[in-house]
Protein backbone atom coordinates (compact mmCIF):
# COMPACT_ATOMS: atom_id res chain seq x y z
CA UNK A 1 0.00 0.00 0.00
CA UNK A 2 1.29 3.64 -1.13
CA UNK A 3 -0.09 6.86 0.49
CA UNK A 4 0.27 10.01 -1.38
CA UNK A 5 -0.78 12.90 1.14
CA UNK A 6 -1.35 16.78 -0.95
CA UNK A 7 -0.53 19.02 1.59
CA UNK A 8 1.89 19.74 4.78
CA UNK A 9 -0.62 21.34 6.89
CA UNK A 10 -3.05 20.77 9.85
CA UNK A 11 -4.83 18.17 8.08
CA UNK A 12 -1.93 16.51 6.30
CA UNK A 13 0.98 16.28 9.08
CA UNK A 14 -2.08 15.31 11.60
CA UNK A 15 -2.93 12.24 8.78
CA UNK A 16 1.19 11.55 8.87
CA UNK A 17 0.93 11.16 12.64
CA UNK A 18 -2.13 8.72 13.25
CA UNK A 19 -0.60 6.79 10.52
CA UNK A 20 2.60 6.12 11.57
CA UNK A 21 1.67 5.52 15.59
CA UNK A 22 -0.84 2.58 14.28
CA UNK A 23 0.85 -0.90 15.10
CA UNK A 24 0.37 -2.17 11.45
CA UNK A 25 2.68 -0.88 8.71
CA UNK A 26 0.57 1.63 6.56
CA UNK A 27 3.71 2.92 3.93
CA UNK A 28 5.20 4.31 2.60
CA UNK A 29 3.90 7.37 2.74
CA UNK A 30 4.97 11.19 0.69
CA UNK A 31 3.62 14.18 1.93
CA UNK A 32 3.89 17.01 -0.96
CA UNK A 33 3.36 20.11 0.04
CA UNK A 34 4.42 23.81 -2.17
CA UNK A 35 5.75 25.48 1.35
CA UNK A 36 4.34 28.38 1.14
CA UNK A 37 2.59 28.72 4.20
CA UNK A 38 4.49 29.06 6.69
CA UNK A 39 3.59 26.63 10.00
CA UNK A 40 5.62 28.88 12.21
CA UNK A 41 3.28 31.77 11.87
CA UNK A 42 -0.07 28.81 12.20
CA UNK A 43 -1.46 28.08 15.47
CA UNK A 44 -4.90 26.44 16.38
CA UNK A 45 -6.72 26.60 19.40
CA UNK A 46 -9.36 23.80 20.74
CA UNK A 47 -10.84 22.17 23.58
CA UNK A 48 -11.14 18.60 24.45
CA UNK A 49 -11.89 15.97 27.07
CA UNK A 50 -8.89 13.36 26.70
CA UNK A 51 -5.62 12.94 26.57
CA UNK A 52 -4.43 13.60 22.33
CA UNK A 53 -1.86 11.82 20.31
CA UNK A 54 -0.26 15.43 19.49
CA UNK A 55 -0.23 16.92 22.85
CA UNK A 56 3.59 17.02 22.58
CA UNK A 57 2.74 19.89 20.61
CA UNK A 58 0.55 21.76 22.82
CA UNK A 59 2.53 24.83 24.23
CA UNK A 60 -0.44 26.65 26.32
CA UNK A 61 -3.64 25.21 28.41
CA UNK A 62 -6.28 26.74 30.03
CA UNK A 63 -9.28 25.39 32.57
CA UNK A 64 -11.77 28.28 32.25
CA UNK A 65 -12.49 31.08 29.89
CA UNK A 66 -13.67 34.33 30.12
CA UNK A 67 -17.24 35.30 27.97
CA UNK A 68 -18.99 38.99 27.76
CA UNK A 69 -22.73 38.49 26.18
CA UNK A 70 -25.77 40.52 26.87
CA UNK A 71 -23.99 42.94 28.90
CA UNK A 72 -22.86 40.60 31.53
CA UNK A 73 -19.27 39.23 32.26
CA UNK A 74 -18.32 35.85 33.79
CA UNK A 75 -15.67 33.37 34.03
CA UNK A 76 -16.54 30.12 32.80
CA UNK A 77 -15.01 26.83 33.94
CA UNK A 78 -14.68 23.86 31.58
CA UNK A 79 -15.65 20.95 33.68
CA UNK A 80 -13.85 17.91 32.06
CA UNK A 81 -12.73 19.84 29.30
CA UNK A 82 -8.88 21.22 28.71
CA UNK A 83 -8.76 24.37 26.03
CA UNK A 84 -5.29 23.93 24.20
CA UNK A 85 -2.79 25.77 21.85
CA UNK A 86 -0.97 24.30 19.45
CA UNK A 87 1.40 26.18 17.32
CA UNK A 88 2.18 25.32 13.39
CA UNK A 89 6.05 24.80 14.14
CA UNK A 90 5.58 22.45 17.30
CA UNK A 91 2.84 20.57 15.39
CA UNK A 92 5.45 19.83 12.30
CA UNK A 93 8.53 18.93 15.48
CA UNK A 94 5.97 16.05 17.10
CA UNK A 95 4.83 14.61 13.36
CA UNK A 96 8.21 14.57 11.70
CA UNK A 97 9.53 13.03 15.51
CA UNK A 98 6.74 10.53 14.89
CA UNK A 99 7.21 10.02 11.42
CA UNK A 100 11.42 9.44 11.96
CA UNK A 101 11.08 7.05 14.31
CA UNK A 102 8.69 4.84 12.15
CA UNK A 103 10.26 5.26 9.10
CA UNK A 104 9.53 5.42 5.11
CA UNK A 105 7.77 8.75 4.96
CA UNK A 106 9.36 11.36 2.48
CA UNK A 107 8.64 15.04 2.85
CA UNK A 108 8.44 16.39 -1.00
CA UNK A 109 8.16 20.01 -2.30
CA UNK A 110 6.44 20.65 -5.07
CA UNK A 111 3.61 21.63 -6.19
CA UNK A 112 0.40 20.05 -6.92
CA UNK A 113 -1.86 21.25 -9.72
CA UNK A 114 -4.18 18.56 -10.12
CA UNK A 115 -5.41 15.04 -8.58
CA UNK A 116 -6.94 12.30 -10.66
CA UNK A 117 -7.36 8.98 -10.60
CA UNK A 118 -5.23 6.35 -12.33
CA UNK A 119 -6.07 2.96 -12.91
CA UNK A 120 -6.80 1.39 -9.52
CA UNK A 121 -5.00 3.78 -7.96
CA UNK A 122 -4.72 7.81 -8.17
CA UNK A 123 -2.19 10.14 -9.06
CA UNK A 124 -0.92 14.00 -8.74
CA UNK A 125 0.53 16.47 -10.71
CA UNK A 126 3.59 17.58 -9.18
CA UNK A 127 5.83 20.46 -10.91
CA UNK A 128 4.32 19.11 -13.88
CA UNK A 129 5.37 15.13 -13.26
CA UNK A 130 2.75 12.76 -12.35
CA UNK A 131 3.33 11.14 -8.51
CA UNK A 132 1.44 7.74 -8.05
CA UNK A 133 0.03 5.88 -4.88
CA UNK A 134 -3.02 3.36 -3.99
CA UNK A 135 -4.28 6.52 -2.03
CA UNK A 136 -4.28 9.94 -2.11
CA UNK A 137 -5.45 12.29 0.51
CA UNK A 138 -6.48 15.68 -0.65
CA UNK A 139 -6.07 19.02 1.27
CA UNK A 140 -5.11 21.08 -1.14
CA UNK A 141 -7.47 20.69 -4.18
CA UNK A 142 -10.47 19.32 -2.70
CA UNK A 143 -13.86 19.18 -3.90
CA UNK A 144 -15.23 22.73 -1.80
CA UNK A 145 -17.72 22.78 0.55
CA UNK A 146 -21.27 21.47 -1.36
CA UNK A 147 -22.73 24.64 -0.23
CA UNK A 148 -21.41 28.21 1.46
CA UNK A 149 -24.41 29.08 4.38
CA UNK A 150 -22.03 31.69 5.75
CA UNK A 151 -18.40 32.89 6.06
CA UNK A 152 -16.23 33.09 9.49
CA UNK A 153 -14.19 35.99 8.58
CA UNK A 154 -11.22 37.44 11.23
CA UNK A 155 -8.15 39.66 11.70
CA UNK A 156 -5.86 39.01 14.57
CA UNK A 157 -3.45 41.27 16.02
CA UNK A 158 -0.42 39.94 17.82
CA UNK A 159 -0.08 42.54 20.54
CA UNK A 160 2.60 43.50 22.75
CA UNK A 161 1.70 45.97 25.78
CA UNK A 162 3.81 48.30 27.74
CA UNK A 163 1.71 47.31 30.63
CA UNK A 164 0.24 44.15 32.10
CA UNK A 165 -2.76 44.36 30.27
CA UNK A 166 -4.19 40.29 30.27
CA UNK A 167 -4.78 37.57 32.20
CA UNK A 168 -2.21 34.55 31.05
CA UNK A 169 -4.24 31.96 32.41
CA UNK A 170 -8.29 33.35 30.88
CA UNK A 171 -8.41 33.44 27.55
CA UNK A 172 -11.37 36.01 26.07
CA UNK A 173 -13.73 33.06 24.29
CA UNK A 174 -15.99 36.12 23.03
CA UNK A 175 -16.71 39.06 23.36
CA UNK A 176 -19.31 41.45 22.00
CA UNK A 177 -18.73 45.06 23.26
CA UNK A 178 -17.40 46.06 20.24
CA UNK A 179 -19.48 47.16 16.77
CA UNK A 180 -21.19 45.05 14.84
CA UNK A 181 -20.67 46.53 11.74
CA UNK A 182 -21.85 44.63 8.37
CA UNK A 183 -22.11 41.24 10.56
CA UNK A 184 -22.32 39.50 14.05
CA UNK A 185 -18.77 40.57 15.76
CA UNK A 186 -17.03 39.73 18.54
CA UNK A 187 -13.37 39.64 20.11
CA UNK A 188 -11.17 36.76 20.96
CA UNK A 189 -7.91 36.95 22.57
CA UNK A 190 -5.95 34.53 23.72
CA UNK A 191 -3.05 35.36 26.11
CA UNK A 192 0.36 34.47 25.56
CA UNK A 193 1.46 36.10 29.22
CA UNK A 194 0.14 39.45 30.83
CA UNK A 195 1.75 41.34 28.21
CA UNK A 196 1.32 39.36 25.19
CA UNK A 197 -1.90 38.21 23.29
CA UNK A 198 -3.86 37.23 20.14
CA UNK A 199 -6.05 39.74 20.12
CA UNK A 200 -8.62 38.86 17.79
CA UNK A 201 -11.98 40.60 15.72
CA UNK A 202 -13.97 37.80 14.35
CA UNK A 203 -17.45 38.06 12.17
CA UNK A 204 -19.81 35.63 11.03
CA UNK A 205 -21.15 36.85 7.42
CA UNK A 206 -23.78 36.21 5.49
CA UNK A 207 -23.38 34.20 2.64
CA UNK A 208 -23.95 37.13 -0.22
CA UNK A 209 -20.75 38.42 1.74
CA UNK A 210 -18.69 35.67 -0.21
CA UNK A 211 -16.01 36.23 2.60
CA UNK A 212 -15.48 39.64 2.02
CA UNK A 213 -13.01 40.94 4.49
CA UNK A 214 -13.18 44.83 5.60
CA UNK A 215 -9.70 45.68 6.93
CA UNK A 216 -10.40 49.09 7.71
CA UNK A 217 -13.29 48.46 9.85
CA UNK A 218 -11.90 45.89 11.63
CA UNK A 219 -8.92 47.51 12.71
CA UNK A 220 -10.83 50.12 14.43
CA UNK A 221 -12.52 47.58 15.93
CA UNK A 222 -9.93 46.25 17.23
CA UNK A 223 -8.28 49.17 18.20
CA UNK A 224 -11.28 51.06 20.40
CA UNK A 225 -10.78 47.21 21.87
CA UNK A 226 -7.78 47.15 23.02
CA UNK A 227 -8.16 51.32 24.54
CA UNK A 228 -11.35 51.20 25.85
CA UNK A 229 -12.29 48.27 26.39
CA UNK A 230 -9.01 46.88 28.05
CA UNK A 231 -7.51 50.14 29.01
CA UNK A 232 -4.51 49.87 27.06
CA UNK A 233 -2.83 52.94 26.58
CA UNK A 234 0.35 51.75 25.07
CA UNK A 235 0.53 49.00 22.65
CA UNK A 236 2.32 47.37 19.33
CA UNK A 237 1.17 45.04 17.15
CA UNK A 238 4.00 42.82 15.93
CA UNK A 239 1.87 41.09 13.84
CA UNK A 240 -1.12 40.66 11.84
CA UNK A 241 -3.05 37.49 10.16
CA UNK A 242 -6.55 37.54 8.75
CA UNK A 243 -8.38 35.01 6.65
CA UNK A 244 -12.37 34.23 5.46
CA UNK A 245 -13.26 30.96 5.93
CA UNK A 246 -16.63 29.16 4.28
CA UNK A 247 -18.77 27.97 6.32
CA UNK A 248 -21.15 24.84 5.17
CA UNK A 249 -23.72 23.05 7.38
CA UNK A 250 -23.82 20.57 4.20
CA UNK A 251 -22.39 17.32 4.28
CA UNK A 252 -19.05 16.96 1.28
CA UNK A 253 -18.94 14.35 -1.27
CA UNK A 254 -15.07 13.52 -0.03
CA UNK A 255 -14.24 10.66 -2.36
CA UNK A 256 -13.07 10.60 -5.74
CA UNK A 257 -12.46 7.29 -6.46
CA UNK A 258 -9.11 6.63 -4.82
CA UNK A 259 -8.99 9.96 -3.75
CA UNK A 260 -9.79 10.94 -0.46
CA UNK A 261 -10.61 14.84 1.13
CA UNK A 262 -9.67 15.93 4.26
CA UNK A 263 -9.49 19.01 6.22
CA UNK A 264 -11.03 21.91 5.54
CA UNK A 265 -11.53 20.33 2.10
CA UNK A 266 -13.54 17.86 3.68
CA UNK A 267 -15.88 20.13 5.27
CA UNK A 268 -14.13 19.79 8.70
CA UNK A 269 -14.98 23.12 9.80
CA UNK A 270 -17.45 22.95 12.61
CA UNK A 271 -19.72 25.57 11.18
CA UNK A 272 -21.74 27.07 13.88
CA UNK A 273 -17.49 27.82 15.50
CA UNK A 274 -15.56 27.35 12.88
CA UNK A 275 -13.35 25.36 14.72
CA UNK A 276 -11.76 22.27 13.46
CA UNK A 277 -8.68 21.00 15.11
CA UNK A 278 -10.33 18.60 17.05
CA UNK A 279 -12.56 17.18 14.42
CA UNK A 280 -9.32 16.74 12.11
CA UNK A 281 -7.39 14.67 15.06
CA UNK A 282 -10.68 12.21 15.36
CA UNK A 283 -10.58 11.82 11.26
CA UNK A 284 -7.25 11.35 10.84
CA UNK A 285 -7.46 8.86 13.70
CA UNK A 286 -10.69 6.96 11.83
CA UNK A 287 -8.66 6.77 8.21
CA UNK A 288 -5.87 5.09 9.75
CA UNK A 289 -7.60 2.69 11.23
CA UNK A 290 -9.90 2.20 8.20
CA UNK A 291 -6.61 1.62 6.43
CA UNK A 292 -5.94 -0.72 9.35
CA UNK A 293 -8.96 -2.65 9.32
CA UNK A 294 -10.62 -2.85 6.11
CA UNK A 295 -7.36 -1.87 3.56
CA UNK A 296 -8.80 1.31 2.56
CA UNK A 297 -9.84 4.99 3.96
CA UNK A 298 -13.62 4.98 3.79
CA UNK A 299 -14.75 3.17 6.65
CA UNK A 300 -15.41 7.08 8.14
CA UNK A 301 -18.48 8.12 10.34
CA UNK A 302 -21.41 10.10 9.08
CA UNK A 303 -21.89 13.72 10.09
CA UNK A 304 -25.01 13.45 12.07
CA UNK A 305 -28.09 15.00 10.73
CA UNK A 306 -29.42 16.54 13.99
CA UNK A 307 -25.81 18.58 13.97
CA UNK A 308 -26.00 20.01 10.22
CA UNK A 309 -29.43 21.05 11.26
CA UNK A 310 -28.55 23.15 13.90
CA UNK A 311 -25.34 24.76 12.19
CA UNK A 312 -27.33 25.47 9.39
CA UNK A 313 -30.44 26.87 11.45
CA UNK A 314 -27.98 29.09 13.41
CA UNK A 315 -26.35 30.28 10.27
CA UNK A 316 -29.61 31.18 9.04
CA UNK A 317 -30.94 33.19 11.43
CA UNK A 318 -27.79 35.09 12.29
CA UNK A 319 -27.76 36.17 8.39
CA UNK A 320 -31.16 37.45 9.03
CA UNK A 321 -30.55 39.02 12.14
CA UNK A 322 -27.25 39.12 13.10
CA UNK A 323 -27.89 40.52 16.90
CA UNK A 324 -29.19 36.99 17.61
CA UNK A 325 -25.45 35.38 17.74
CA UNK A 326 -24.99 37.71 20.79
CA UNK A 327 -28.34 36.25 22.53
CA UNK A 328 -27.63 32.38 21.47
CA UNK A 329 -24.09 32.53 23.06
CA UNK A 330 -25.45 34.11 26.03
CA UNK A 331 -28.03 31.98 26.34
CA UNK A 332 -25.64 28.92 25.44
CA UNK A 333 -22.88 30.23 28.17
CA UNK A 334 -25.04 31.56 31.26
CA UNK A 335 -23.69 28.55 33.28
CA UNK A 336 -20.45 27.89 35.72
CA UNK A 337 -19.33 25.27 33.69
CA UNK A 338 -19.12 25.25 29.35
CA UNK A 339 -19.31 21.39 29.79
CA UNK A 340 -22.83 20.22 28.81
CA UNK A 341 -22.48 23.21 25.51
CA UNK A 342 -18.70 21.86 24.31
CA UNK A 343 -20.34 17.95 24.60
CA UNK A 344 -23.22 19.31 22.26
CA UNK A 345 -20.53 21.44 19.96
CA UNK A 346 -18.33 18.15 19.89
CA UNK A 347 -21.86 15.91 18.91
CA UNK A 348 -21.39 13.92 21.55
CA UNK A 349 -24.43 15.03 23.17
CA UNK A 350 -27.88 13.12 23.77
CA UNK A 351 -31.38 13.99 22.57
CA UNK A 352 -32.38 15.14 26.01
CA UNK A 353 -29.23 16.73 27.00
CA UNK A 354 -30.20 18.49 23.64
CA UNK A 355 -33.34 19.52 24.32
CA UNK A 356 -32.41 21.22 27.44
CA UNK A 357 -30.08 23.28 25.86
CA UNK A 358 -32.14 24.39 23.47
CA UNK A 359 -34.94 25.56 25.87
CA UNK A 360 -32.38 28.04 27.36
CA UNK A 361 -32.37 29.22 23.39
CA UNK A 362 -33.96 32.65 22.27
CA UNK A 363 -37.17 31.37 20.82
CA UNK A 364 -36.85 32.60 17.56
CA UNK A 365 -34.17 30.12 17.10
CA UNK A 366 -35.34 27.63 19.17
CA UNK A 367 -38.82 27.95 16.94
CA UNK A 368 -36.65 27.75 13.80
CA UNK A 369 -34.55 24.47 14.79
CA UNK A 370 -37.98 22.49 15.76
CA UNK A 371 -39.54 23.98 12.53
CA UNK A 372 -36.45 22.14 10.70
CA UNK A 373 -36.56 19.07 12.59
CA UNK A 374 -40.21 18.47 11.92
């Protein structure tokens, strides 16, 4: 069996890791990847219950968050749940570590243009020459999300202060007191030590948007954050990163014959948070022991349909009226622990557990998500 994995990222050096830790031999294995993204500028924040095969790579973890929503503040524990950081550099050290001590994966550059599939197997087109393997797993081309129901779209500032100015162990999950512009808004900011921090201006956009970002208002945003808001009075921004991601509450069509999405190409985006860390770990883990099992990737578990009707319900209505995102995550977060809400984000939730969470709901969503379900 040959593995072929298009891209160096998240997704890909994630896929590299489960691969390589299962006890059966799954290789050789390339990973291609162009290089220009840089991992030492990536980082990815998410929360989880258990112990992870890539926590060697987690450089910062927090117990309890801080949320501002409907004009209250509160501290919010997490219960079982551990919020990480990984960054892009100690992500690549722990799956090249990994991959060196199991031996026959080859880290390529080059760049792929296309991905078909050849006889029984697939190939890609790499600077132009065509790279063959029994599987292929796509997170560079991918098929795109079936449908776009709205667009996550943020601008980060890494901030330096002249002053203590955070809290190193609280990270800022959201917060709202800042204007909502063209879409729902809030801040995130993650701490790095009392003078360092993401700091963090995030939207979700209607679809019609198509992702559009709008630097100019969000750095305003971000700074009457930072002054009057936190109090800063002194401050420099050493760097900035901004992206739009789509959004999709639709379930992708990931295979192509040999040829296998993942990632964000595989709809891994959680679209009512846009997170997706955690939901790539629990993929990669399910393809390698598909491999494992049954010789190929596609043994995978279904998205469930209860989840995709929420996201998409909650996308809906915050395109309509974006003031409701403020009320839902109030609503969601008015607790002393996040537990029972990051069990229903992660879809590990049951029905009842469900349907108590959705009674604390503003009814015009809760009216919308039962009109769905019926």
């Amino acid at each position: 069996m040959t593995i072929l994995i298009a891209g160096g990222g998240l997704s890909g050096l994630s896929l590299v890791a489960h691969l390589v830790t299962r006890p059966e031999s799954l290789g050789p294995i390339v990973v291609v990847d162009d290089g220009r993204r840089q991992l030492a500028t990536a980082g990815w924040a998410s929360w989880s219950a258990e112990p992870g095969l890539l926590d060697e790579a987690v450089s910062r973890t927090f117990d309890r968050f801080h949320v501002h929503a409907a004009g209250r503040s509160r501290i919010v524990g997490l219960g079982r749940y551990k919020y990480r950081f990984v960054r892009g550099d100690d992500l690549a050290a722990a799956a090249g570590k990994a991959a060196e001590r199991r031996g026959g994966v080859v880290f390529h550059r080059g760049r792929i243009t296309e991905i078909r599939q050849a006889g029984r197997g697939a190939e890609a087109l790499v600077d132009g020459e065509p790279l063959r393997a029994d599987w292929v797993f796509d997170s560079v081309l991918g098929p795109g999300p079936a449908r776009v129901d709205g667009w996550l779209v943020f601008r980060g500032w890494h901030v330096r202060t002249a002053a203590p100015a955070f809290d190193s162990a609280v990270p800022t999950f959201f917060d709202f007191r800042t204007p909502q512009g063209r879409a729902a808004s809030f801040v995130y900011v993650l701490p790095r030590g009392p003078q360092e921090a993401l700091v963090e201006h995030t939207s979700f956009a209607p679809p019609r948007t198509r992702g559009m970002a709008y630097p100019k208002e969000q750095r305003s945003a971000l700074r009457e954050y930072l002054s009057t808001i936190l109090g800063v009075r002194e401050y420099a921004v050493t760097r900035e990163e901004s992206a739009s991601l789509p959004l999709s509450a639709s379930a992708v069509d990931r295979r192509r014959g040999s040829i296998l999405a993942i990632g964000t190409k595989a709809g891994l985006v959680k679209a009512s948070t846009g997170y997706a860390f955690q939901r790539i770990q629990a993929d990669s883990a399910a393809i390698a022991r598909s491999l494992a099992v049954h010789g190929h990737p596609f043994e995978l578990p279904k998205p469930k349909a209860r989840h995709l009707l929420f996201d998409s319900t909650l996308l809906d209505v915050v395109a309509r009226d974006p003031a409701q995102l403020e009320r839902v995550f109030a609503a969601l977060f008015d607790r002393s622990s996040a537990e029972p809400v990051l069990r229903f984000l992660d879809e590990e939730s049951s029905l009842p557990q469900e349907g108590r969470m959705f009674a604390r709901l503003p009814p015009s969503l809760y009216s919308a998500v039962t009109r769905r379900h019926r």
